[in-house]
N, C-alpha and C. Protein backbone atom coordinates (compact mmCIF):
# COMPACT_ATOMS: atom_id res chain seq x y z
N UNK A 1 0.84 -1.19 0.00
CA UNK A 1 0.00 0.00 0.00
C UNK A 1 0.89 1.25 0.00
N UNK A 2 0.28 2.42 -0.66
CA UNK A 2 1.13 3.51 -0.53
C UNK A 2 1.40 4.48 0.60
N UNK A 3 2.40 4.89 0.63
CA UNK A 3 2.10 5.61 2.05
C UNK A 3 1.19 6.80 1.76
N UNK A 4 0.73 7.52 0.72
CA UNK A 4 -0.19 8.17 0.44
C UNK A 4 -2.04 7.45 1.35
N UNK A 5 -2.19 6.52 0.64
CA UNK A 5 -3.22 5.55 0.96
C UNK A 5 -3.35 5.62 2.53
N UNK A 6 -1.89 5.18 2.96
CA UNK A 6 -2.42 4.99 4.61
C UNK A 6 -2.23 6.77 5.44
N UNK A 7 -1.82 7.68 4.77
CA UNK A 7 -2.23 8.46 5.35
C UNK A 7 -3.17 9.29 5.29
N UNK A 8 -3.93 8.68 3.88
CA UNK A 8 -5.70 9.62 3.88
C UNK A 8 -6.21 8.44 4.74
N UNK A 9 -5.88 7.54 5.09
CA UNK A 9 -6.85 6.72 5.73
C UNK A 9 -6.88 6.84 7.29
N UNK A 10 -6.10 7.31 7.94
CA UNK A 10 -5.66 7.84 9.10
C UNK A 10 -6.78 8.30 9.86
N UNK A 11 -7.18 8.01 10.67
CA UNK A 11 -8.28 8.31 11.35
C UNK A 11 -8.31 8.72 13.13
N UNK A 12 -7.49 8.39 13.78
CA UNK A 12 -7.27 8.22 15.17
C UNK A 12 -6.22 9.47 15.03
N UNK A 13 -6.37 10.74 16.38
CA UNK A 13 -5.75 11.29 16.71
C UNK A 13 -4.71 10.68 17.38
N UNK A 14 -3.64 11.55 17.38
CA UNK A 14 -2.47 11.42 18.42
C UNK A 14 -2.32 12.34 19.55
N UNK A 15 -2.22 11.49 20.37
CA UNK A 15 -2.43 11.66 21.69
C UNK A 15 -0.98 10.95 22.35
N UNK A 16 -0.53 12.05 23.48
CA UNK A 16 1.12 11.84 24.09
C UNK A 16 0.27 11.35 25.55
N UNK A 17 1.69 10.98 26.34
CA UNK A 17 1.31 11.41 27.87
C UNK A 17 2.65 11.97 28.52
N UNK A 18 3.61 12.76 29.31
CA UNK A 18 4.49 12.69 29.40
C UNK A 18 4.77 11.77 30.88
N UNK A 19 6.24 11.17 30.99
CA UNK A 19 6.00 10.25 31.97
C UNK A 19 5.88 10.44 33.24
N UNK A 20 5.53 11.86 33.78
CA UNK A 20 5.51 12.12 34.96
C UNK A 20 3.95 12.26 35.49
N UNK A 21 2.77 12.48 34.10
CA UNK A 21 1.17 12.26 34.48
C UNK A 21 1.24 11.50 33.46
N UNK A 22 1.38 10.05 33.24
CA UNK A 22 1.03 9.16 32.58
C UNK A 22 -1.16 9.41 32.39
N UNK A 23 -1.13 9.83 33.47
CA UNK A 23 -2.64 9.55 33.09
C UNK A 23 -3.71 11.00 32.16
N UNK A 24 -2.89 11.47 32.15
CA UNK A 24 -3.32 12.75 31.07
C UNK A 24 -2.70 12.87 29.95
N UNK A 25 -3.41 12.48 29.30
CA UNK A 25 -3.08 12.24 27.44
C UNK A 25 -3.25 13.89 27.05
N UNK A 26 -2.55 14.25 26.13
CA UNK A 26 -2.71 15.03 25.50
C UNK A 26 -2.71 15.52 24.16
N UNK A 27 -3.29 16.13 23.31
CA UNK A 27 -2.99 15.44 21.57
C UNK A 27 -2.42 16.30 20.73
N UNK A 28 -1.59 15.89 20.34
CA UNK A 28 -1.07 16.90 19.48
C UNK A 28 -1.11 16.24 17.60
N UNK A 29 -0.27 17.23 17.14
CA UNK A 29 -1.12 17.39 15.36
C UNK A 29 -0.18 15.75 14.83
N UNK A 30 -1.10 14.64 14.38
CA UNK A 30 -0.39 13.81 14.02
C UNK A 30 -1.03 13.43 12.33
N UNK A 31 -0.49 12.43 12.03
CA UNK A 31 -1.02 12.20 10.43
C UNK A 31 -2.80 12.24 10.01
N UNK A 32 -3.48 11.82 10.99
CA UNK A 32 -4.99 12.06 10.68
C UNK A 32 -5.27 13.40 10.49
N UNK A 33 -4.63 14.48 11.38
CA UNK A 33 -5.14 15.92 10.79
C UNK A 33 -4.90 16.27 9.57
N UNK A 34 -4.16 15.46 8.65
CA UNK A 34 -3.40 15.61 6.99
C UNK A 34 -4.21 15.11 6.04
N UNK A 35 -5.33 13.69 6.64
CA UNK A 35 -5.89 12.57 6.17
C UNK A 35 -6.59 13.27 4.76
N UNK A 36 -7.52 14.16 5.02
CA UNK A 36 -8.10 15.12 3.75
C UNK A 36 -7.51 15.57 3.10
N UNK A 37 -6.42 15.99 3.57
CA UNK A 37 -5.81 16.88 2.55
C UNK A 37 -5.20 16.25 1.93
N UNK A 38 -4.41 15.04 2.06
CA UNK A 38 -3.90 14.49 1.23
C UNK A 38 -4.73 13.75 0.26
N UNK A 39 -5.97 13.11 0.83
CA UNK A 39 -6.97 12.10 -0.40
C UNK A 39 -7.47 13.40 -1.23
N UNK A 40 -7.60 14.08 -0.78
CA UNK A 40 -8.16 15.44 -1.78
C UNK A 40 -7.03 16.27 -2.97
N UNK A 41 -5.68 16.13 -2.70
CA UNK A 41 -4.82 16.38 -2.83
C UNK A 41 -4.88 16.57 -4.34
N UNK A 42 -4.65 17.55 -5.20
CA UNK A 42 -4.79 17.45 -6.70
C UNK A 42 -3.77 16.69 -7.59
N UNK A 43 -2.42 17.04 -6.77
CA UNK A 43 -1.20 16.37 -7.54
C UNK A 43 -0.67 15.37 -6.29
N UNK A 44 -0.34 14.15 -6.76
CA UNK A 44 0.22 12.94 -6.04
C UNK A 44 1.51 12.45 -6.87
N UNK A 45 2.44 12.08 -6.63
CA UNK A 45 3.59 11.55 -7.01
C UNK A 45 4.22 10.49 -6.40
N UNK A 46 3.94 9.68 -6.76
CA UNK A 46 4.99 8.30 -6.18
C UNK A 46 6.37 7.86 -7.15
N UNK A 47 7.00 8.27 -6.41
CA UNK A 47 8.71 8.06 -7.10
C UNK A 47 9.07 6.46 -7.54
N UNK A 48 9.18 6.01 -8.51
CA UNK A 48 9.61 4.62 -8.84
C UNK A 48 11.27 5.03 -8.43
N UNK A 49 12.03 3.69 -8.01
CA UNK A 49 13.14 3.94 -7.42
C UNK A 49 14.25 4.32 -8.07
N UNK A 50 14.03 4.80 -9.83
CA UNK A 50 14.96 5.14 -10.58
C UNK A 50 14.84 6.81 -10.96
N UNK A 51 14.10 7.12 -10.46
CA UNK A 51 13.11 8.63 -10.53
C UNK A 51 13.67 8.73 -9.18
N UNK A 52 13.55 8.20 -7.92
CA UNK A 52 14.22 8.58 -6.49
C UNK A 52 15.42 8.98 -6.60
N UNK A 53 16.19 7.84 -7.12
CA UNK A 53 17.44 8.07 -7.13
C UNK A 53 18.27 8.95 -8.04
N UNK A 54 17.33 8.81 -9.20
CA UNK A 54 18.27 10.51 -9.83
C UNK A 54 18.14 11.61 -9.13
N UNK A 55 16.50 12.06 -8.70
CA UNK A 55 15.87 13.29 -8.24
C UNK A 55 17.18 13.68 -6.89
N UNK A 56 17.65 12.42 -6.33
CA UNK A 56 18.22 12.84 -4.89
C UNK A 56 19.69 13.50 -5.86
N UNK A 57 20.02 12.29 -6.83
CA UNK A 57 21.38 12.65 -7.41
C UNK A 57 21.80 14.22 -8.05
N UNK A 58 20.70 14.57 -8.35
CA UNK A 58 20.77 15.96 -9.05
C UNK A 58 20.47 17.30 -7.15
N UNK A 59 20.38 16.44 -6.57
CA UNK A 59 20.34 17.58 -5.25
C UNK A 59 21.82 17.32 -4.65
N UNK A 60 22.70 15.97 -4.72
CA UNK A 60 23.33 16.03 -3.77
C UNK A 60 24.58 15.81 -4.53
N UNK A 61 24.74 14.95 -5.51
CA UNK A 61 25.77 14.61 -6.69
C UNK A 61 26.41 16.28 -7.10
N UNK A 62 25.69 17.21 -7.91
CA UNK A 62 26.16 17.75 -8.07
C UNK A 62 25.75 19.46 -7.73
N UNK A 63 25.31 19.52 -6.51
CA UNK A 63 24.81 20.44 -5.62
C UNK A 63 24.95 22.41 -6.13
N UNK A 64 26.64 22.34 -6.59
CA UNK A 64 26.51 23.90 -7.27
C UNK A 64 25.91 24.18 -8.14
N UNK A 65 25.58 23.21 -8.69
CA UNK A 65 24.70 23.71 -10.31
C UNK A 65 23.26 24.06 -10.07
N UNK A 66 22.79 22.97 -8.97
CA UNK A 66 21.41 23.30 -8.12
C UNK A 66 21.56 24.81 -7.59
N UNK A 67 22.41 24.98 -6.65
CA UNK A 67 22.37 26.35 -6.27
C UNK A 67 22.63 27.42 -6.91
N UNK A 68 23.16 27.35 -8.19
CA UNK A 68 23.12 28.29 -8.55
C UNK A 68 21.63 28.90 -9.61
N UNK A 69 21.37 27.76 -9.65
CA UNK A 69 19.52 28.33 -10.44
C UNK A 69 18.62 28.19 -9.67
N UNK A 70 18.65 28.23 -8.50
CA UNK A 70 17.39 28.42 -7.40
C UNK A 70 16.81 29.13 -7.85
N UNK A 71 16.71 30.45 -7.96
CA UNK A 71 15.90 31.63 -9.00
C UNK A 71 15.06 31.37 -9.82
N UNK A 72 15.31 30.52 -10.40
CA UNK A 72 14.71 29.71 -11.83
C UNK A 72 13.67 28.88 -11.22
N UNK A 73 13.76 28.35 -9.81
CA UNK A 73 12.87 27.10 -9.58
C UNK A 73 11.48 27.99 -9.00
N UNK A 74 10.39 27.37 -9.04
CA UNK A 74 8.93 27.42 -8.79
C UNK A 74 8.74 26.36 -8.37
N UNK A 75 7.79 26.02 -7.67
CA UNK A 75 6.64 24.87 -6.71
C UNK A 75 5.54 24.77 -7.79
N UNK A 76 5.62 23.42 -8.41
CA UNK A 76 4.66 23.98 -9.26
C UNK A 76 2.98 23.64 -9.31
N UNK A 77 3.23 23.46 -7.80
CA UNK A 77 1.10 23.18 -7.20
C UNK A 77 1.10 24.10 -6.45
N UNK A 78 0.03 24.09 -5.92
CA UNK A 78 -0.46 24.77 -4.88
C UNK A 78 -0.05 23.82 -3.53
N UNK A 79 -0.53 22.44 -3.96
CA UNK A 79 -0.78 21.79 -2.90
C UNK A 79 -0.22 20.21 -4.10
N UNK A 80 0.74 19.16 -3.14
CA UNK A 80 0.97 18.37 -3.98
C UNK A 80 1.47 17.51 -2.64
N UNK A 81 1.48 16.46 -3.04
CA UNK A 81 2.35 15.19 -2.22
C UNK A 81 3.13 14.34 -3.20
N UNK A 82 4.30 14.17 -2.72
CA UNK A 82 5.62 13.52 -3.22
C UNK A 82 6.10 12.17 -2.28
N UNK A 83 6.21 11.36 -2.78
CA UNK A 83 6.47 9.57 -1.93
C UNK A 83 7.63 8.92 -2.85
N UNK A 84 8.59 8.57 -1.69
CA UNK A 84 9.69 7.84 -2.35
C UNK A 84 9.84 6.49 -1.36
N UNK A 85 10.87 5.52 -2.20
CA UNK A 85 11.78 4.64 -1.31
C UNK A 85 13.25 5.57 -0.56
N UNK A 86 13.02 5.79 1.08
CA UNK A 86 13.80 6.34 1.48
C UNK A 86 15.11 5.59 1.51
N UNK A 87 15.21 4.38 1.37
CA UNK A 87 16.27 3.54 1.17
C UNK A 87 17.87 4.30 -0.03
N UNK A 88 16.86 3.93 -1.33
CA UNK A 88 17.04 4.88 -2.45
C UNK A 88 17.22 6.24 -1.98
N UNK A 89 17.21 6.71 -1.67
CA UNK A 89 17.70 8.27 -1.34
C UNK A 89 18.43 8.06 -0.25
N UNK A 90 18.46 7.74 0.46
CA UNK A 90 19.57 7.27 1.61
C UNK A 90 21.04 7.08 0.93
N UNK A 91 20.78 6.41 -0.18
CA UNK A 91 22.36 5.79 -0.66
C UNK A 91 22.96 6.20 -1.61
N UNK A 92 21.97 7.02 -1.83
CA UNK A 92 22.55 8.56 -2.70
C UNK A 92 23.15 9.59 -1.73
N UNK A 93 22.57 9.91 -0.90
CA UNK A 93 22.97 11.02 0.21
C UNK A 93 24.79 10.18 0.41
N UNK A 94 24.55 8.81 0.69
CA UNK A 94 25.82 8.08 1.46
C UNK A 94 26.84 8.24 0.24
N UNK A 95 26.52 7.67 -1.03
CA UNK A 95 27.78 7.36 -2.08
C UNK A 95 28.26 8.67 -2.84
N UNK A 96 27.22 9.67 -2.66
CA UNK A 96 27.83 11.20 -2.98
C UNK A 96 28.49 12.17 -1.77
N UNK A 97 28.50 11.13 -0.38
CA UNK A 97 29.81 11.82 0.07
C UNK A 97 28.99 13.00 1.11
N UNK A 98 27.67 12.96 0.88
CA UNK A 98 27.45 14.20 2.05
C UNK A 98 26.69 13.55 3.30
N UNK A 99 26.87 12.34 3.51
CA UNK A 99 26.69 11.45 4.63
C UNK A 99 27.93 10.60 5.31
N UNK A 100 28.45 10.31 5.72
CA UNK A 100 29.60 9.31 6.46
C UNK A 100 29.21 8.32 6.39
N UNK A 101 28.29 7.52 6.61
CA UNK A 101 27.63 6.09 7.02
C UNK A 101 25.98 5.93 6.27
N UNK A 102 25.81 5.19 5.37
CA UNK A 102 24.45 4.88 4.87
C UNK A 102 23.46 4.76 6.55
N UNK A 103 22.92 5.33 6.56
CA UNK A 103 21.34 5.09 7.14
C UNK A 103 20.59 4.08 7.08
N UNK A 104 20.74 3.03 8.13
CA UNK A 104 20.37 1.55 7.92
C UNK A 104 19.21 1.56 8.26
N UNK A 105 18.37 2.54 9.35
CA UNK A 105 17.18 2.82 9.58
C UNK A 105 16.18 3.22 8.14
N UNK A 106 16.84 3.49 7.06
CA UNK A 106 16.24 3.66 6.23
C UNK A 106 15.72 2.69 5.69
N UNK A 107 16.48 1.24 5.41
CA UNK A 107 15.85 -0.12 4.79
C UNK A 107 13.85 0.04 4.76
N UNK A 108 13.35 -0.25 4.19
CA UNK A 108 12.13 -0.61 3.90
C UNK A 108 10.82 0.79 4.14
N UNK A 109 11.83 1.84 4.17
CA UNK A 109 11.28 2.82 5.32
C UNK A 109 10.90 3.95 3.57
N UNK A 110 9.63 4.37 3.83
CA UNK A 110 8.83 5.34 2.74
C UNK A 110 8.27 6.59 3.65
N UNK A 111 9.00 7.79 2.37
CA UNK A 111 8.59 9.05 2.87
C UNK A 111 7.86 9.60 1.99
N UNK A 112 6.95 10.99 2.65
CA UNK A 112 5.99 11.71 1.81
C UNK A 112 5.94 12.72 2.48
N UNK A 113 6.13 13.70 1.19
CA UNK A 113 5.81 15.23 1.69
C UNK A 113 4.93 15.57 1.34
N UNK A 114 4.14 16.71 2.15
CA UNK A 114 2.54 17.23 1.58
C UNK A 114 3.29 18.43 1.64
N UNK A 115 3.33 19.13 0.39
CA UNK A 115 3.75 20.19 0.20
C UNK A 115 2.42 21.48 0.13
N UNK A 116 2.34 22.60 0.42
CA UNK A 116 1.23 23.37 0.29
C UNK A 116 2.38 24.99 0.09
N UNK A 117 2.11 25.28 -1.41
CA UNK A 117 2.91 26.51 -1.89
C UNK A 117 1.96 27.97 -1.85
N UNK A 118 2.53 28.89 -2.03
CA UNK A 118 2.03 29.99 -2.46
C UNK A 118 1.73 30.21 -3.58
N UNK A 119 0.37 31.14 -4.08
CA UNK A 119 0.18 31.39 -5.44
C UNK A 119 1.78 31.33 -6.35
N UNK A 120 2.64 32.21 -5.92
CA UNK A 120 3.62 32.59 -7.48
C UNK A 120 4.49 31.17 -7.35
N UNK A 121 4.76 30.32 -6.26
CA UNK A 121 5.70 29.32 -6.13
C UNK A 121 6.48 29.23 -5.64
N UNK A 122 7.07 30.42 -4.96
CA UNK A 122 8.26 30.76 -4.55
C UNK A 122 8.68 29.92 -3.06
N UNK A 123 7.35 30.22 -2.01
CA UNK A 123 7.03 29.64 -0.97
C UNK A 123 6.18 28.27 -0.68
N UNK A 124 6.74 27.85 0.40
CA UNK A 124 5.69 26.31 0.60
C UNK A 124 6.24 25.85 1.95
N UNK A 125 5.22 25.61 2.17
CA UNK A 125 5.59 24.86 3.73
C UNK A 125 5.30 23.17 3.85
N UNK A 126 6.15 22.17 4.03
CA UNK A 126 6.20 20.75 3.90
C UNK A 126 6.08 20.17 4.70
N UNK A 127 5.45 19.26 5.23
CA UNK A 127 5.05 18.23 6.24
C UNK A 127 5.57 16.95 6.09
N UNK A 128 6.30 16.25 6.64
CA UNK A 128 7.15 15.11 6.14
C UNK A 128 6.37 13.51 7.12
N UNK A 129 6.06 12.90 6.27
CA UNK A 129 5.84 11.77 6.43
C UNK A 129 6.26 10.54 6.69
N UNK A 130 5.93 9.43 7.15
CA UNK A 130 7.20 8.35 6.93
C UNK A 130 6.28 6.90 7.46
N UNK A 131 6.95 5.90 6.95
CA UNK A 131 6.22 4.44 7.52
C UNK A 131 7.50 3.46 7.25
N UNK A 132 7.61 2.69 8.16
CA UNK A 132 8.32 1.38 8.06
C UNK A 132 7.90 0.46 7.37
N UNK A 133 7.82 0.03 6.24
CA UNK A 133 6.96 -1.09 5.68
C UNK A 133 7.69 -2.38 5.86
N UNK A 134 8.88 -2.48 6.37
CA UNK A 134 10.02 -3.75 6.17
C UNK A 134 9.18 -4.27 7.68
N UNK A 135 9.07 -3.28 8.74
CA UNK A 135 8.51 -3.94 9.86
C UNK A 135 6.72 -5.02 9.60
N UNK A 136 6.04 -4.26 9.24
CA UNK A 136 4.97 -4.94 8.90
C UNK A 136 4.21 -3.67 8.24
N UNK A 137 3.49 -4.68 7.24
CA UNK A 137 2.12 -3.63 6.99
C UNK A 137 1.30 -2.91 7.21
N UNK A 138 0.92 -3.18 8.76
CA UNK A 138 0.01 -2.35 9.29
C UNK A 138 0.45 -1.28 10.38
N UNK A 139 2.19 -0.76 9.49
CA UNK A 139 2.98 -0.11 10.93
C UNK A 139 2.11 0.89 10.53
N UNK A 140 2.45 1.69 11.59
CA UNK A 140 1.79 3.09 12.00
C UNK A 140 2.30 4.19 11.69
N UNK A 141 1.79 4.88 10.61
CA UNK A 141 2.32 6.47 10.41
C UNK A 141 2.63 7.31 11.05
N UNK A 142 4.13 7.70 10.79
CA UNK A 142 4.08 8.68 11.82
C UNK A 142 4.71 10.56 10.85
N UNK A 143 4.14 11.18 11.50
CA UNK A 143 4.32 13.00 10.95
C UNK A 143 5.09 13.37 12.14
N UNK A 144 6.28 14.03 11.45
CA UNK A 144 7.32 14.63 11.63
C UNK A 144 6.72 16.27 12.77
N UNK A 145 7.13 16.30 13.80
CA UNK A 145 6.48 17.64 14.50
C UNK A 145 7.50 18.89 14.23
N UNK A 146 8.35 18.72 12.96
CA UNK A 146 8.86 19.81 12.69
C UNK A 146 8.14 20.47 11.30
N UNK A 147 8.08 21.67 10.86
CA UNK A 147 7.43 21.96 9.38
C UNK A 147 8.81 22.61 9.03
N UNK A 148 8.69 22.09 7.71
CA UNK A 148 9.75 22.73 6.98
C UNK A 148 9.57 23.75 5.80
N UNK A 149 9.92 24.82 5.94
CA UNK A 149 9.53 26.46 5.47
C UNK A 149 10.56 26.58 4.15
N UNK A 150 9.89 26.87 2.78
CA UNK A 150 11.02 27.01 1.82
C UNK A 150 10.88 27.78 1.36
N UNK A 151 11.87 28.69 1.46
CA UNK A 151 11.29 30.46 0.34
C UNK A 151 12.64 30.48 -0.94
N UNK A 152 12.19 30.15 -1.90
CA UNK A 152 12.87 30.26 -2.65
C UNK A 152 13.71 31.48 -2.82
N UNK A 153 13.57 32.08 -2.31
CA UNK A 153 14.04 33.62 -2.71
C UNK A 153 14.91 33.99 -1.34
N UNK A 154 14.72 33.03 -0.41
CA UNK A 154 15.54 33.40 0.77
C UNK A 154 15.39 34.01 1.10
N UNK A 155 14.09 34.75 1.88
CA UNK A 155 14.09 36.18 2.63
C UNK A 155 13.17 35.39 4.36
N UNK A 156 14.17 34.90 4.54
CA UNK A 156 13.89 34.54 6.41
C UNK A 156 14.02 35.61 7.15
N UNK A 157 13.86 35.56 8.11
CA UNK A 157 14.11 36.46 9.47
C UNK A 157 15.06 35.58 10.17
N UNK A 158 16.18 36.38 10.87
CA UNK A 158 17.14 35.76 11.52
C UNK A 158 16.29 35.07 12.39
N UNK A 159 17.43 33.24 12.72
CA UNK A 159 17.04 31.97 13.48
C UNK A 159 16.70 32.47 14.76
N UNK A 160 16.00 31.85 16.02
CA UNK A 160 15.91 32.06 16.93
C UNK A 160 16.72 31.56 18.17
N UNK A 161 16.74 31.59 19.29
CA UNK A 161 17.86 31.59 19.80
C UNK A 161 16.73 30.24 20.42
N UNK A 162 17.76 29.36 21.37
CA UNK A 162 17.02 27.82 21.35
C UNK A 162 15.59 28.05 22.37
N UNK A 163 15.78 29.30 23.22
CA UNK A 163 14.50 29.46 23.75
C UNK A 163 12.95 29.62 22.58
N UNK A 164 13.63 30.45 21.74
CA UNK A 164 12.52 31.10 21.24
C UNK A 164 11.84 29.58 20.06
N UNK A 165 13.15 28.90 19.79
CA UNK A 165 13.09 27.54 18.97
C UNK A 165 11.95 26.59 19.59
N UNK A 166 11.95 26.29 20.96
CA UNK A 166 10.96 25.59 21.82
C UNK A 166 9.45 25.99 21.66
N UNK A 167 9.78 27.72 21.63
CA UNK A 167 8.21 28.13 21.17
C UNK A 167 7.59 28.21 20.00
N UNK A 168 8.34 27.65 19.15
CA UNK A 168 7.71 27.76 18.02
C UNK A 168 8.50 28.48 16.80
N UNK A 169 10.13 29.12 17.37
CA UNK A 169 10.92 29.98 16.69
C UNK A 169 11.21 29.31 15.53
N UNK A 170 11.63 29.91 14.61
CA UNK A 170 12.05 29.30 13.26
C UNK A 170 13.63 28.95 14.02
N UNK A 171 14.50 27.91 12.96
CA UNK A 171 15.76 27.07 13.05
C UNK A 171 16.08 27.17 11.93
N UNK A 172 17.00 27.33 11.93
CA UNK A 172 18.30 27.24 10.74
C UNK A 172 19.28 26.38 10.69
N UNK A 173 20.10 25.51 9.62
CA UNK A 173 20.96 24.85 9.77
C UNK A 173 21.66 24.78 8.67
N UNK A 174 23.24 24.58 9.09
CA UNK A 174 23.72 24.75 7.46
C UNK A 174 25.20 23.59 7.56
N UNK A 175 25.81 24.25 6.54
CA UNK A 175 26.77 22.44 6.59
C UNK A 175 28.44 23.69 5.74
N UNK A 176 28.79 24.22 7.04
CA UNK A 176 30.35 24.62 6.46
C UNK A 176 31.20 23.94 5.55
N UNK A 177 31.24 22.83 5.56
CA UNK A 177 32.06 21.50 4.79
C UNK A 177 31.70 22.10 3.66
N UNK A 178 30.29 22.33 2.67
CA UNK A 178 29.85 22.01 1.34
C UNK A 178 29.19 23.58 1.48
N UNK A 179 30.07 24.32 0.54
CA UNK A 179 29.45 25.73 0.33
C UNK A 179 27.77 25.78 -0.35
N UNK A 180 27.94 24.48 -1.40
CA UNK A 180 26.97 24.56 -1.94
C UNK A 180 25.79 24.21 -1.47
N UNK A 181 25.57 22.76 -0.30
CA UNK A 181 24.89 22.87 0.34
C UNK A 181 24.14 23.99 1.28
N UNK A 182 25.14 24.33 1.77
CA UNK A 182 24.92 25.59 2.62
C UNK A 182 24.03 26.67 2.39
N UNK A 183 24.13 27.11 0.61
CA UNK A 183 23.75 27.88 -0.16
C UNK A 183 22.09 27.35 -0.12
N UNK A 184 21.98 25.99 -0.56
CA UNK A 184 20.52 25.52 -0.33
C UNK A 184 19.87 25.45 1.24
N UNK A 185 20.33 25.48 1.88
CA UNK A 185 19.70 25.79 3.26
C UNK A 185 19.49 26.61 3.43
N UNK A 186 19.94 27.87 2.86
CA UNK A 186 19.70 29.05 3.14
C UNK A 186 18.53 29.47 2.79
N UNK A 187 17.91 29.03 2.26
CA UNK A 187 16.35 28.61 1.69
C UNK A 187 15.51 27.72 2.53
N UNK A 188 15.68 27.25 3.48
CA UNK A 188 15.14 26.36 4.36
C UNK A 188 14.89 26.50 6.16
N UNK A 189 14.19 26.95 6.09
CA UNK A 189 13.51 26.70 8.24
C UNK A 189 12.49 25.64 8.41
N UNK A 190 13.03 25.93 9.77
CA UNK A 190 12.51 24.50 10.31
C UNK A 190 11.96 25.09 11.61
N UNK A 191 10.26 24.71 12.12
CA UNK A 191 9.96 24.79 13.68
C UNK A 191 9.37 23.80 13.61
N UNK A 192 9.03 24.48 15.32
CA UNK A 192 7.87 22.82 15.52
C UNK A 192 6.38 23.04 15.25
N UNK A 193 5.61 22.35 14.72
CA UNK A 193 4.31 22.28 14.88
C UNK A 193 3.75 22.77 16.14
N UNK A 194 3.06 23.93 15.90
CA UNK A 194 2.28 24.91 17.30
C UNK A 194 1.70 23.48 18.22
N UNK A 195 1.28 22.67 18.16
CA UNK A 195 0.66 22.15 19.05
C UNK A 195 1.60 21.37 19.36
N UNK A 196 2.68 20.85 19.09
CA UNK A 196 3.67 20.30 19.77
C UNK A 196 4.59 21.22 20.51
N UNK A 197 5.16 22.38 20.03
CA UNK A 197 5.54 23.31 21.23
C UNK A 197 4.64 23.68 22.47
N UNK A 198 3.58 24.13 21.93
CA UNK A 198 2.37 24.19 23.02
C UNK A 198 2.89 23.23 24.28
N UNK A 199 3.10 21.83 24.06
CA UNK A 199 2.79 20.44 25.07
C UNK A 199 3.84 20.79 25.63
């Protein structure tokens, strides 16, 4: 099944407890709040694993050429979801050198972004998905409590300092080693989902 499939099918909130009141659940935003939006979703994409593995190769293989036409790129939905074999992109990240060690947690493991852009394209904010399928079929979806913010055009507001990060501050991260990487992050924040800072 796709991981698309099991996350319009998603139905049960998520609900935490922390371990000091085990007995007060509390819920924060998990894959069922996505469930519509994704079965409704106009554009869907499921990556066959030769489409994964170039798409990663052209981000990480040869990274300056990417950064230097960011300008050029657009989002080109409004609203779209994208599904790969994370395996396949794992061993691209590893054999092009901007990982140390392949990601063994990745084996059998499928991701999906629900992307939701701005009219011109420039902007979009991504929700990242994921399922173990090597464990069993009926594992359990789980959504990422960070959102990831992409402005093509790079106009962030300076990161927040780790207090303000807890509340909800935007995060920044970048990679000194690889200028060019760096250059693409600079296009990229990261917080947490309001109802998970909230908890």
């Amino acid at each position: 099944m796709r991981l698309l499939d099991r996350v319009a099918s998603c139905q049960i909130p998520l609900r935490l407890a922390l371990d000091r009141s085990p007995e007060v659940p509390f819920e924060v935003t998990g894959p069922s709040a996505y469930a519509s939006q994704v079965a409704a979703c106009p554009r869907r994409f499921v990556l066959g694993d030769d489409l994964a593995r170039a798409s990663a190769e052209l981000a990480f293989a040869d990274g300056a050429q990417l950064a230097d036409c960011l300008d050029l790129l657009r989002i080109p939905a409004r609203m779209m979801w994208i599904e790969w074999n994370d395996e396949v992109h794992k061993k691209v990240i590893h054999e092009t050198g901007s990982a140390a060690e392949f990601d063994a947690a990745a084996l059998g493991r499928r991701v999906g972004v629900l992307l939701r852009a701005s009219a011109d394209g420039q902007r979009a904010l991504a929700r990242t998905f994921w399922v173990d399928v090597a464990t069993a079929e009926s594992s359990d979806v789980s959504l990422s409590p960070l959102e990831t913010h992409i402005d093509l055009r790079g106009e962030f507001a300076e990161a927040a300092e780790i207090d303000g990060i807890l509340a909800g501050g935007f995060v920044s991260i970048t990679d000194p080693a690889n200028p060019a990487m760096a250059s693409r992050l600079d296009h990229v924040r990261f917080r947490f989902d309001d109802a998970w800072s909230a908890s």
